[in-house]
N, C-alpha and C. Protein backbone atom coordinates (compact mmCIF):
# COMPACT_ATOMS: atom_id res chain seq x y z
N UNK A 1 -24.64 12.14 18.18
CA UNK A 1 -25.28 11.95 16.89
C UNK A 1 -26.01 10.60 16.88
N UNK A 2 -27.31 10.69 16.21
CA UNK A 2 -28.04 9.40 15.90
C UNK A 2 -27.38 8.60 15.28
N UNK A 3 -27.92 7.12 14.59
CA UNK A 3 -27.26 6.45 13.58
C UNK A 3 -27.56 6.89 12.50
N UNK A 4 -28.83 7.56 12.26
CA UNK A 4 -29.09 8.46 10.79
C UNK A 4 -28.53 8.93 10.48
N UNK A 5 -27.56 10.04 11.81
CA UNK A 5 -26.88 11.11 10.70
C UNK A 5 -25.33 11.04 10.95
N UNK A 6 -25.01 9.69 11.29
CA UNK A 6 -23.83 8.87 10.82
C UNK A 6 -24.01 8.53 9.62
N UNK A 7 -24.81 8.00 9.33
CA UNK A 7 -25.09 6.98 7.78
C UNK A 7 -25.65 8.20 7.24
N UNK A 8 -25.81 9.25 7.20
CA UNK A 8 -26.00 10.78 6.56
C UNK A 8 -24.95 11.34 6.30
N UNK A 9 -23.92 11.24 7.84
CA UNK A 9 -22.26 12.21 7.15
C UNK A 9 -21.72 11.16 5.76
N UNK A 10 -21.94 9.52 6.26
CA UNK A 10 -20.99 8.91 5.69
C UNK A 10 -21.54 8.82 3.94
N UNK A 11 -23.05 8.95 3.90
CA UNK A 11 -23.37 9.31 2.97
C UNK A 11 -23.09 10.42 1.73
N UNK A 12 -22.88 11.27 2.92
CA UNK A 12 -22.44 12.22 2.62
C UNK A 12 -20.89 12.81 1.65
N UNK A 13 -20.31 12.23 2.54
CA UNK A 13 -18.75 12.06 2.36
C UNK A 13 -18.31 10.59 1.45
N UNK A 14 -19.40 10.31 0.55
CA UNK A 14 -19.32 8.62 0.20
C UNK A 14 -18.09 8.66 -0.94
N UNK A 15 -17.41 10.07 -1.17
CA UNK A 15 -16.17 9.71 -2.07
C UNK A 15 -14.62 9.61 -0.98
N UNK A 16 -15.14 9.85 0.02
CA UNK A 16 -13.73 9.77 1.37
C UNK A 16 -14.53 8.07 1.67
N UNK A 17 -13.23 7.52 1.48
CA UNK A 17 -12.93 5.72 1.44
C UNK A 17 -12.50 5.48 3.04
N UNK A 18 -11.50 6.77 3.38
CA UNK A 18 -10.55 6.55 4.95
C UNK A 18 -10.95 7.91 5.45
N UNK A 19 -11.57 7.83 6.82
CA UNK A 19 -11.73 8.80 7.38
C UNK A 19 -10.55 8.72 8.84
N UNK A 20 -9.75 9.68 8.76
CA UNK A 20 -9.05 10.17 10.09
C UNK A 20 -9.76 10.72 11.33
N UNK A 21 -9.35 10.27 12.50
CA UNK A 21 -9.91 10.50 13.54
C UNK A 21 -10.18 11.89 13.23
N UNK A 22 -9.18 12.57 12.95
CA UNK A 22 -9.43 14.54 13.04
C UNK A 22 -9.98 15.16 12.26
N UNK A 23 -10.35 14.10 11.09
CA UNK A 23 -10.96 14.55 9.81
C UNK A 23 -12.83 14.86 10.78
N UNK A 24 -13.00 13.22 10.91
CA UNK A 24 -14.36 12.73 11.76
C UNK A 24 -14.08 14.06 12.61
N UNK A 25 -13.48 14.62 13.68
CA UNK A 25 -13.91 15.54 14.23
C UNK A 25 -13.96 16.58 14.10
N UNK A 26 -13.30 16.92 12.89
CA UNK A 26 -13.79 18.44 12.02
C UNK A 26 -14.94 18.65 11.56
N UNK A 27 -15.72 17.41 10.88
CA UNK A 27 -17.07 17.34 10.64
C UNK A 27 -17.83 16.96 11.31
N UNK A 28 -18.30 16.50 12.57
CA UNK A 28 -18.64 16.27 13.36
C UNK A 28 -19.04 17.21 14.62
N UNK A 29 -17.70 18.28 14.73
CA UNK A 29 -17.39 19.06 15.54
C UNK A 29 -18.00 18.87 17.13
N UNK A 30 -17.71 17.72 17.09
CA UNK A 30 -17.56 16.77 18.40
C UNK A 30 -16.19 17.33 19.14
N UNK A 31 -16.29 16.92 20.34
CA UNK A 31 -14.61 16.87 21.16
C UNK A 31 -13.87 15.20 21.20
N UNK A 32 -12.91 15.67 21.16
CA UNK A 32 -12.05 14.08 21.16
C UNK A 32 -12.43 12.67 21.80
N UNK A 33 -12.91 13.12 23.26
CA UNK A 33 -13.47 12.00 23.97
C UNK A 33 -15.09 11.72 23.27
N UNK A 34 -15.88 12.57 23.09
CA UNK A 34 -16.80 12.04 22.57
C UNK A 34 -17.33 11.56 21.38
N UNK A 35 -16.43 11.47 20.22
CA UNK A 35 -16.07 10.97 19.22
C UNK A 35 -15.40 9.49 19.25
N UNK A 36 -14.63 9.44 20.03
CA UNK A 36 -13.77 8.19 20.33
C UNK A 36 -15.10 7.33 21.14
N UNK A 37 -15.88 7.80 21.85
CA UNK A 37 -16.86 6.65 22.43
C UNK A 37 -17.91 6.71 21.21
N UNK A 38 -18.20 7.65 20.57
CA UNK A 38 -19.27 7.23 19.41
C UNK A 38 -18.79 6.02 18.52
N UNK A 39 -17.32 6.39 17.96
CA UNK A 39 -16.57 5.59 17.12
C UNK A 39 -16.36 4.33 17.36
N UNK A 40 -16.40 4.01 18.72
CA UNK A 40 -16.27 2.71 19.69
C UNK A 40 -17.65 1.52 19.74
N UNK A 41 -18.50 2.61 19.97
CA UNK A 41 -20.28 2.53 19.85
C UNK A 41 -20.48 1.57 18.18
N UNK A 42 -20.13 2.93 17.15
CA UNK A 42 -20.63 2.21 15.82
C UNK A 42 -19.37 1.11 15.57
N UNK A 43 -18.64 1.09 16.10
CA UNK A 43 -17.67 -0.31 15.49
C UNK A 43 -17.98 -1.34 16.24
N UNK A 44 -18.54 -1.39 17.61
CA UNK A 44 -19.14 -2.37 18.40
C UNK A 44 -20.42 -3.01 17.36
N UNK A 45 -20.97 -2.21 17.07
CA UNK A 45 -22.29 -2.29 16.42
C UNK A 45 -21.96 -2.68 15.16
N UNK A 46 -20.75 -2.64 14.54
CA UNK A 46 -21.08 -3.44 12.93
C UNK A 46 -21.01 -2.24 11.84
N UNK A 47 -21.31 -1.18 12.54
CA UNK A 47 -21.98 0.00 11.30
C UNK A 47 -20.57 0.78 10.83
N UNK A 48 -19.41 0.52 11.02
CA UNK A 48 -18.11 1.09 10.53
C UNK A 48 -17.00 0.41 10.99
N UNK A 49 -16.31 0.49 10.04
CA UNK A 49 -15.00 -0.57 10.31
C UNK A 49 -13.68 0.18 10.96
N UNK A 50 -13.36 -0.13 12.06
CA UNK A 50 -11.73 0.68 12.27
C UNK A 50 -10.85 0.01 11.83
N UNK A 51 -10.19 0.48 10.76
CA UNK A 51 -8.99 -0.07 9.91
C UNK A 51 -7.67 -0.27 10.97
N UNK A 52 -7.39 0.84 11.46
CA UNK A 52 -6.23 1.17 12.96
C UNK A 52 -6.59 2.06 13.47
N UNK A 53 -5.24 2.15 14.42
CA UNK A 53 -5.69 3.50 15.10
C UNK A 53 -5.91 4.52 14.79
N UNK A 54 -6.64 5.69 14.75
CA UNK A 54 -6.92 6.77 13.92
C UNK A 54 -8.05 6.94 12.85
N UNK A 55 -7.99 5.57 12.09
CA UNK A 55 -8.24 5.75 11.01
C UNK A 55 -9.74 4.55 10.76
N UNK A 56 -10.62 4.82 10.27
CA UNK A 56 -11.88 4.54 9.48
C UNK A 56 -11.84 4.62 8.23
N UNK A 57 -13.16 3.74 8.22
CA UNK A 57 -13.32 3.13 6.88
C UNK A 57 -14.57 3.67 6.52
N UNK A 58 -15.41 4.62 5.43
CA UNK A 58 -16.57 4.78 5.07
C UNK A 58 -17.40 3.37 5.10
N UNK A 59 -18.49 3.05 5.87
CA UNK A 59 -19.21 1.50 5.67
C UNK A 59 -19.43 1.88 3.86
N UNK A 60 -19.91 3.22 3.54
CA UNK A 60 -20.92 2.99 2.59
C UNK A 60 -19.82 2.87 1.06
N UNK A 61 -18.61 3.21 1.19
CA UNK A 61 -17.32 2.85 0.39
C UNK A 61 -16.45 2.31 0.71
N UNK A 62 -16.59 0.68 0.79
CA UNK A 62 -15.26 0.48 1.64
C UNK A 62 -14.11 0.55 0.98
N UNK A 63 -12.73 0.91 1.59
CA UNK A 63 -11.38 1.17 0.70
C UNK A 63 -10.94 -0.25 0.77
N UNK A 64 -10.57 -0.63 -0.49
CA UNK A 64 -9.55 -1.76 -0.51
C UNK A 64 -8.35 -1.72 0.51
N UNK A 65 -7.43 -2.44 0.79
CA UNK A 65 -6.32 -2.39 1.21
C UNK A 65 -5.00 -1.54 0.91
N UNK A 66 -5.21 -1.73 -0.58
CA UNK A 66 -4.14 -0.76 -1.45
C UNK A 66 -4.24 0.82 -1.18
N UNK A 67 -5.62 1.49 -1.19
CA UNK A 67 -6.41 2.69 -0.75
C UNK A 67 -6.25 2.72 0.21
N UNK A 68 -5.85 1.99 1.45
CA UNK A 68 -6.02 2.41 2.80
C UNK A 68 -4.05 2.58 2.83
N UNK A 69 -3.56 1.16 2.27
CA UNK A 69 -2.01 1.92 2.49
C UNK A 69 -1.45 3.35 1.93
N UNK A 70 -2.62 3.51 0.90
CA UNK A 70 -1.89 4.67 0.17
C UNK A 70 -2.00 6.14 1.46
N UNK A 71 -3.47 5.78 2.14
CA UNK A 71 -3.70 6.74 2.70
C UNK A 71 -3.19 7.15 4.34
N UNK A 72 -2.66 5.71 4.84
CA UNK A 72 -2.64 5.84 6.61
C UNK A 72 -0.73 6.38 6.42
N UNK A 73 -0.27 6.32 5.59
CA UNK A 73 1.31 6.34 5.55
C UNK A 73 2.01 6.94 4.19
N UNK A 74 1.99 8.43 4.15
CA UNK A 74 2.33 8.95 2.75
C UNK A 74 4.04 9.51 3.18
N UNK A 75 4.39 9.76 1.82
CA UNK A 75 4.16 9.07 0.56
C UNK A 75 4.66 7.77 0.15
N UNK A 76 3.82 7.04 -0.19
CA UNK A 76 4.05 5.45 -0.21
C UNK A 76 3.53 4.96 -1.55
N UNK A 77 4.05 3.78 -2.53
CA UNK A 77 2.94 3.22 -3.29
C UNK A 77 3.48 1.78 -3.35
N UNK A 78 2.86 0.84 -3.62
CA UNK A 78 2.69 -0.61 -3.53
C UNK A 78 3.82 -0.74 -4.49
N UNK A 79 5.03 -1.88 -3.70
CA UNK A 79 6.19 -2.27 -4.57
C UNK A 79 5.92 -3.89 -4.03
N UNK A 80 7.30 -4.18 -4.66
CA UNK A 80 8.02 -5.31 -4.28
C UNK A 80 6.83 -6.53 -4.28
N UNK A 81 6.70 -7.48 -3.94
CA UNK A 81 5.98 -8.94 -4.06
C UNK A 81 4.46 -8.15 -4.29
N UNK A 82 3.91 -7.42 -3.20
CA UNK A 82 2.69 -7.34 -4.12
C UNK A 82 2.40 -6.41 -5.31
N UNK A 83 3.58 -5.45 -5.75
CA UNK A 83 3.26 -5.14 -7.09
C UNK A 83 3.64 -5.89 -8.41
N UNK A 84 4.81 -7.55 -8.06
CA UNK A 84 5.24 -8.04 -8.49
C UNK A 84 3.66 -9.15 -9.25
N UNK A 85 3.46 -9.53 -7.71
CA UNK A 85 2.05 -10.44 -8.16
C UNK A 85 1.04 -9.50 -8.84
N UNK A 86 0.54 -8.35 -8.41
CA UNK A 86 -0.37 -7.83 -9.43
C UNK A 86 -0.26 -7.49 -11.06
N UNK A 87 1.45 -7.48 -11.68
CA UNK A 87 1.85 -7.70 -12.82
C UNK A 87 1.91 -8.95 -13.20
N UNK A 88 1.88 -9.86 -12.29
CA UNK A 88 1.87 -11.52 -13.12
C UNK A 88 3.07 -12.06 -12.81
N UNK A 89 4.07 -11.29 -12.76
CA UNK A 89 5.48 -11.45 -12.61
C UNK A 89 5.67 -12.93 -10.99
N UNK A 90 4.90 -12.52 -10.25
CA UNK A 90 5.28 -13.39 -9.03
C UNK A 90 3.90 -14.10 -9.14
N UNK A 91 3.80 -15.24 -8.89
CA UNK A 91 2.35 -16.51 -9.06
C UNK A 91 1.67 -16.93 -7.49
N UNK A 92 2.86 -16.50 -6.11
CA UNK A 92 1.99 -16.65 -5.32
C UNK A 92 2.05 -15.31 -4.88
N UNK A 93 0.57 -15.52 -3.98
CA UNK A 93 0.03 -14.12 -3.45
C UNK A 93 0.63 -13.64 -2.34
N UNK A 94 1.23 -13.02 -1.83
CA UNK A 94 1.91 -12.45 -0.98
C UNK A 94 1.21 -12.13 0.30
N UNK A 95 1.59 -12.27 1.28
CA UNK A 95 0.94 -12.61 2.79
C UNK A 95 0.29 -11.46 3.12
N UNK A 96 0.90 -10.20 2.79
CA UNK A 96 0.90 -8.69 3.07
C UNK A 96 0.92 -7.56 1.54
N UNK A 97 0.64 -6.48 2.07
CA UNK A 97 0.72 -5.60 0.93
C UNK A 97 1.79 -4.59 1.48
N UNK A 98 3.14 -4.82 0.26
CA UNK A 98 3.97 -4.17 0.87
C UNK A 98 4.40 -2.74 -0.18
N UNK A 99 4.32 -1.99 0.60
CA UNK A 99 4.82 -0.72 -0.25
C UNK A 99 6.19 0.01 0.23
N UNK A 100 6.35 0.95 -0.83
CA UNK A 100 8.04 1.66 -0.73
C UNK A 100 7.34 2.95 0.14
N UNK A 101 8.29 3.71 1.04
CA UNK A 101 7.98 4.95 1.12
C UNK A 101 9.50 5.63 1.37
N UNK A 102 9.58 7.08 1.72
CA UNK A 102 10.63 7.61 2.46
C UNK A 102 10.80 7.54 3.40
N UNK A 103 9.87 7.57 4.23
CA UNK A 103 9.90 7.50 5.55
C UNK A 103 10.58 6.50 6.45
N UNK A 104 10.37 5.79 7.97
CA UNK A 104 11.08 4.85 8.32
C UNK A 104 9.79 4.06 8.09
N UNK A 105 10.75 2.62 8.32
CA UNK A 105 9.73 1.57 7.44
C UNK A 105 8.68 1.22 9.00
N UNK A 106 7.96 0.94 8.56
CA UNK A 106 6.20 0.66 9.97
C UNK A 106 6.08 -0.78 8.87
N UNK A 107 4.52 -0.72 10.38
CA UNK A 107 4.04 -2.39 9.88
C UNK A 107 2.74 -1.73 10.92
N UNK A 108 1.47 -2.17 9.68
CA UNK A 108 0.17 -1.63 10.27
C UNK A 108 -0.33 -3.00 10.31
N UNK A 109 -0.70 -3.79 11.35
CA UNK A 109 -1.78 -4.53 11.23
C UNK A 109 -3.64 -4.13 11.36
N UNK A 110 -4.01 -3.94 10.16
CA UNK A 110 -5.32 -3.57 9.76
C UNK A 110 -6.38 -4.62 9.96
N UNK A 111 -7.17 -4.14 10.04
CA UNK A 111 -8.74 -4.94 10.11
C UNK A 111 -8.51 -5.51 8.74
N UNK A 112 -7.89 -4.81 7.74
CA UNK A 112 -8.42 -5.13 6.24
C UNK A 112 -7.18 -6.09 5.61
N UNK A 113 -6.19 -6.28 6.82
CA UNK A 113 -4.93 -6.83 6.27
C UNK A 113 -3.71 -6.22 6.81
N UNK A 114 -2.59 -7.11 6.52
CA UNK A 114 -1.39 -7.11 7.02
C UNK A 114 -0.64 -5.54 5.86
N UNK A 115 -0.17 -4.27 6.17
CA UNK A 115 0.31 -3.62 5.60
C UNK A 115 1.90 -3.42 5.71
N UNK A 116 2.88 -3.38 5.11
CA UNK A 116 4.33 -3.23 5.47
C UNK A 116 4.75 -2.15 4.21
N UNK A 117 5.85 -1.34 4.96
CA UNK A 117 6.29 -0.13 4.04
C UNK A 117 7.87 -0.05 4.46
N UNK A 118 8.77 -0.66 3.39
CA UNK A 118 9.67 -0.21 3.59
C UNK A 118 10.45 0.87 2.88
N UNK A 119 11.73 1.31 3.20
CA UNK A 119 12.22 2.64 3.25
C UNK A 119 13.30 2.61 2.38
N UNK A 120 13.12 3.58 1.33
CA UNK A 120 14.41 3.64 0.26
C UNK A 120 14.68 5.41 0.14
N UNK A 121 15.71 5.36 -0.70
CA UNK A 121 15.99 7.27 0.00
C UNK A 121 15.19 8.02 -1.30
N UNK A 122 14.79 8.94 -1.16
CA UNK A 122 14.19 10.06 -1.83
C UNK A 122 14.61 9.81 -2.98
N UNK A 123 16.05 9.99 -3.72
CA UNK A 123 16.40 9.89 -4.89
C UNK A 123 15.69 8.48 -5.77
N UNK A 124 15.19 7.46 -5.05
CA UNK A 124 15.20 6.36 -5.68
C UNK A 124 12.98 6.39 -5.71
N UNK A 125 12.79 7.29 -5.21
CA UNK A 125 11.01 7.41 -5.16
C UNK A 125 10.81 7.79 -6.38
N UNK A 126 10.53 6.82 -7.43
CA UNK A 126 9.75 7.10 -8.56
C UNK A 126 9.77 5.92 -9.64
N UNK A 127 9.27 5.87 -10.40
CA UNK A 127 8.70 4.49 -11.31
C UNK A 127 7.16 3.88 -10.97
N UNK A 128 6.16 4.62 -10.89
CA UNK A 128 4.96 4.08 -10.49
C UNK A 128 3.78 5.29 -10.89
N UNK A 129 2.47 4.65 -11.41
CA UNK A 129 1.16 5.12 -11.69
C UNK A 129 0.49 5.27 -10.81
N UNK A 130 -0.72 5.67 -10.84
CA UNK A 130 -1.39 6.01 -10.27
C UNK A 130 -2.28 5.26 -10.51
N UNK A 131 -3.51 4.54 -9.59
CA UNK A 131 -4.30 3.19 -10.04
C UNK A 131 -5.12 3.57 -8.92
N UNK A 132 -6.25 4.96 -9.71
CA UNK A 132 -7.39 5.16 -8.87
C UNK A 132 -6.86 5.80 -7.50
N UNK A 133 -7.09 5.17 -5.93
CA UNK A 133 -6.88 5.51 -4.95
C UNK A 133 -5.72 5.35 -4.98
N UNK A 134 -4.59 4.92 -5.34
CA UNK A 134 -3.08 4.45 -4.65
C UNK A 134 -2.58 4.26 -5.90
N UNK A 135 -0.89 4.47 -5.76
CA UNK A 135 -0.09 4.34 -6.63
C UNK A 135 0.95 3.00 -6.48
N UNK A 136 0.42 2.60 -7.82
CA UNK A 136 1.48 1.25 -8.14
C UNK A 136 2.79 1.10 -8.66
N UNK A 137 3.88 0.31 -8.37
CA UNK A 137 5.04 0.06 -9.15
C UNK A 137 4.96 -0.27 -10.36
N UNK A 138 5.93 0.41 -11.38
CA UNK A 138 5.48 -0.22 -12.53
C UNK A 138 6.49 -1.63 -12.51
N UNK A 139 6.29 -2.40 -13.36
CA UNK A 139 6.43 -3.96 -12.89
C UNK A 139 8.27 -3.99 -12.78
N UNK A 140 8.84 -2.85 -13.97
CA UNK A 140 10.53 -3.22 -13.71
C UNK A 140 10.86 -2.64 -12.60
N UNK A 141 9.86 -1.71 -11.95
CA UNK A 141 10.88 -0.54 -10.87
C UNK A 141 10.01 -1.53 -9.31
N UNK A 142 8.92 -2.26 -9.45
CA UNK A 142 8.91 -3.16 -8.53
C UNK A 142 9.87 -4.58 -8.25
N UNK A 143 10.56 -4.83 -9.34
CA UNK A 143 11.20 -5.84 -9.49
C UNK A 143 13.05 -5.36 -8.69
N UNK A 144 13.38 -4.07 -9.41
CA UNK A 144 14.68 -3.02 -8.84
C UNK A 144 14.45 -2.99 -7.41
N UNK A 145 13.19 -2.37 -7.33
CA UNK A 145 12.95 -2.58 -5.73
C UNK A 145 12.90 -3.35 -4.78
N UNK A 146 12.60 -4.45 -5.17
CA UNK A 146 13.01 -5.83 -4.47
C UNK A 146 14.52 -6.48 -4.43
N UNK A 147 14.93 -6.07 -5.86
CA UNK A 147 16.36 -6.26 -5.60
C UNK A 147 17.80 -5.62 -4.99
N UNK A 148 16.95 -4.12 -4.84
CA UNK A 148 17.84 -3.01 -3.94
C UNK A 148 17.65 -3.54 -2.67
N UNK A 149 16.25 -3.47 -2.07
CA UNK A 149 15.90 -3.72 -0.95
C UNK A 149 16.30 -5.35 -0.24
N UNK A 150 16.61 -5.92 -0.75
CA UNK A 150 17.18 -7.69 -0.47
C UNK A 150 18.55 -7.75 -1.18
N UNK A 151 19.41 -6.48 -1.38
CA UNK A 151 20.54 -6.76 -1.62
C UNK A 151 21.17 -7.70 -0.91
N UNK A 152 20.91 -7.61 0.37
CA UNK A 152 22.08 -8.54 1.04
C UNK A 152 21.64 -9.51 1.37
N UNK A 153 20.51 -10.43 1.04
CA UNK A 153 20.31 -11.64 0.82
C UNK A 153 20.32 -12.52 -0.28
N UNK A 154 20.57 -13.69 0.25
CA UNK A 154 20.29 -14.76 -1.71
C UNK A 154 19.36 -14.82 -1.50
N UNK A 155 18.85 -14.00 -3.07
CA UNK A 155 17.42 -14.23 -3.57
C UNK A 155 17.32 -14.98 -4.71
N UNK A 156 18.28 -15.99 -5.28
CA UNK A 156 18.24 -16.31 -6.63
C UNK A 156 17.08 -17.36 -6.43
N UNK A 157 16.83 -18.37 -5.68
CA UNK A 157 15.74 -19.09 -5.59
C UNK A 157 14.64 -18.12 -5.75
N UNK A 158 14.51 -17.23 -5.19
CA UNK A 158 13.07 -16.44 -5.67
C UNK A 158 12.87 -15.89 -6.85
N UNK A 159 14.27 -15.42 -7.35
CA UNK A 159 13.92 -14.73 -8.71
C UNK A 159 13.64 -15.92 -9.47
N UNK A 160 14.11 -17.27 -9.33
CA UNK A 160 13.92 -18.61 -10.65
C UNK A 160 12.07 -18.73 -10.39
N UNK A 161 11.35 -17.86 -9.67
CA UNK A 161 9.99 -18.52 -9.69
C UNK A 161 9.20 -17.17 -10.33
N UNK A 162 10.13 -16.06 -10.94
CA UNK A 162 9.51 -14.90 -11.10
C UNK A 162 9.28 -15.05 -12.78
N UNK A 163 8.46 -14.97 -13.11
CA UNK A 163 7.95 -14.86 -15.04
C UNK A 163 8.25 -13.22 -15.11
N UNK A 164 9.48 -13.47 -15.78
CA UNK A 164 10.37 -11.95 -16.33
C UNK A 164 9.71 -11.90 -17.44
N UNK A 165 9.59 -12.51 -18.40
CA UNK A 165 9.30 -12.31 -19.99
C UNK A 165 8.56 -11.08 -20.27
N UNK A 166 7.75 -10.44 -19.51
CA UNK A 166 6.71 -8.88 -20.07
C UNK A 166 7.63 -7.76 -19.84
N UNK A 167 8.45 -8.25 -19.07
CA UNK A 167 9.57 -6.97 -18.81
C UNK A 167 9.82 -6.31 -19.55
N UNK A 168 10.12 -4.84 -19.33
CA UNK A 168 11.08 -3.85 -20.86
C UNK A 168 12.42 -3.79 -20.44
N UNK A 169 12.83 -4.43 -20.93
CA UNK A 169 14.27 -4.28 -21.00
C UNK A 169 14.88 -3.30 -20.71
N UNK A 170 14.94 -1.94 -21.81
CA UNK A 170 15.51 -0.78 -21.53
C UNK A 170 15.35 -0.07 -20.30
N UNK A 171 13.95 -0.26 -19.65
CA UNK A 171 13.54 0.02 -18.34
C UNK A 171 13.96 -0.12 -17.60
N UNK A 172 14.01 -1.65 -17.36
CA UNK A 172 15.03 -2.26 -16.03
C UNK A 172 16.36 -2.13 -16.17
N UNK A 173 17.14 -1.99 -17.35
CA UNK A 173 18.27 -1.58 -17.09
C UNK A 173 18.73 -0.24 -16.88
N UNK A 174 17.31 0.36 -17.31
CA UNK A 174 17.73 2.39 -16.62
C UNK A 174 17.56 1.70 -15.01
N UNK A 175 16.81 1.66 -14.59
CA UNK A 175 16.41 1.76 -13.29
C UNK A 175 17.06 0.72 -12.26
N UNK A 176 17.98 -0.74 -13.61
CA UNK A 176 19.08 -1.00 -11.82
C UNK A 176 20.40 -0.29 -12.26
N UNK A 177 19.97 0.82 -13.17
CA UNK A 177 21.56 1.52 -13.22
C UNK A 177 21.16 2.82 -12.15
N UNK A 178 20.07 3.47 -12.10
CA UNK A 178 19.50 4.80 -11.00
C UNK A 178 20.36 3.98 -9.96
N UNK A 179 19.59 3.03 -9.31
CA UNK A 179 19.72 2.51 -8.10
C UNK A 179 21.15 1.49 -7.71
N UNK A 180 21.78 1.20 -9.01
CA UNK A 180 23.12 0.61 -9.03
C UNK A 180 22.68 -0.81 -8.16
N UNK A 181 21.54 -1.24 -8.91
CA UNK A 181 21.19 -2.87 -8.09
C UNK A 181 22.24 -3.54 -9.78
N UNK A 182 22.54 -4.79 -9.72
CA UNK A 182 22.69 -5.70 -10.67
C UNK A 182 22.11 -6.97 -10.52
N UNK A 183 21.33 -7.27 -11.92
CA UNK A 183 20.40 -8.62 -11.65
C UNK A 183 21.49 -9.68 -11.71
N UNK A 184 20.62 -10.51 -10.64
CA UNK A 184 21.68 -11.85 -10.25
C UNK A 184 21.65 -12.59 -12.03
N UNK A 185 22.60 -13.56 -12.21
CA UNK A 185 22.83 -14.12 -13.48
C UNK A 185 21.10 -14.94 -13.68
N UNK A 186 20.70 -15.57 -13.01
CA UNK A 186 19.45 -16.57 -13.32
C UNK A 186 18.47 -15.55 -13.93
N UNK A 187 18.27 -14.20 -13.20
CA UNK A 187 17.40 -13.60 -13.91
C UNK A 187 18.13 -12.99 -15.12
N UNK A 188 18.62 -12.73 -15.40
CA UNK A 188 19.42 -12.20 -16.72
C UNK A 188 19.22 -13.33 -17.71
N UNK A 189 19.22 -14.32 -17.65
CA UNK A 189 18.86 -16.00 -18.67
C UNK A 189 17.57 -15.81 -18.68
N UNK A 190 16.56 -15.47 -17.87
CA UNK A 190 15.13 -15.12 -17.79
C UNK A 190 14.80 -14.42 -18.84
N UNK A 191 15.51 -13.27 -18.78
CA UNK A 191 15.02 -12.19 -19.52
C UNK A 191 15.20 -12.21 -20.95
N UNK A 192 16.41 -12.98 -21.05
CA UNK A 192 17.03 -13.05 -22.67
C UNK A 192 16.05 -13.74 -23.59
């Protein structure tokens, strides 16, 4: 294929943000090796981004980070520090974008950023919207989630830097009773 009718499929396809290698060769209907040297070709060249292995980025839509975790590793949605900082709740920005899934926990290093997904059991997958491409924690079941998931560390220094005050109350206490987390005492003085 030319570069026209690259920048024609991708045109084309300008509401797909992440294209999969197998996706690209369904539409394409290329063979494996010669797709992988085209793909090699336009990322040499500037004209498409490879996020990881497998996986592309539309040039003409690029996916945020959040959109690309939602999409390289399902079912997953953004918890813990970075759904903490995108509620306000945590003030520094977090190194990585880390999300919950079922699965076992990975670590994608992306063109677009550091991605991490760790692993909680089925029963405990739920408390989160939907925000466009990818689904977010809502701010108490990102907060549960950090505290299930770091049970067995002291985290009280981290929770004294967390701004609880928007919290719902009734919320977080359904959801560290689901998960049977209990907030350490400092955040409990937070919240009051």
């Amino acid at each position: 294929m030319r570069l026209q009718d690259w920048l024609e499929l991708f045109r084309s396809y300008r509401q797909i943000k992440v294209f999969h290698l197998q996706h690209l060769k369904t539409l394409t209907e290329m063979n494996h090796h010669t797709l992988q040297v085209a793909l090699k070709r336009l990322t040499h060249r500037k004209v498409i981004h490879r996020i990881c292995r497998g996986y592309y980025a539309n040039p003409l839509n690029l996916p945020t980070v959040e959109e690309i975790a939602a999409e390289i590793y399902k079912p997953s949605y953004l918890s813990l520090e970075s759904a903490l900082y995108r509620h306000g709740i945590l003030s520094q920005t977090p190194f990585s974008s880390t999300c919950v899934t079922t699965r076992l926990p990975r670590e994608f290093h992306t063109s677009f950023g550091l991605i991490q997904y760790r692993q909680i059991k089925k029963a405990h997958f739920f408390g989160f919207v939907a925000q466009g491409g990818y689904f977010l924690a809502e701010p108490e079941k990102a907060l549960v989630d950090f505290l299930y998931l770091n049970r067995h560390r002291d985290i009280r220094g981290m929770l004294s830097e967390f701004h609880l005050g928007s919290l719902r109350l009734p919320r977080l206490k359904s959801y560290t009773k689901r998960l049977r987390v209990t907030m350490p005492p400092l955040a409990g003085k937070a919240l009051a």
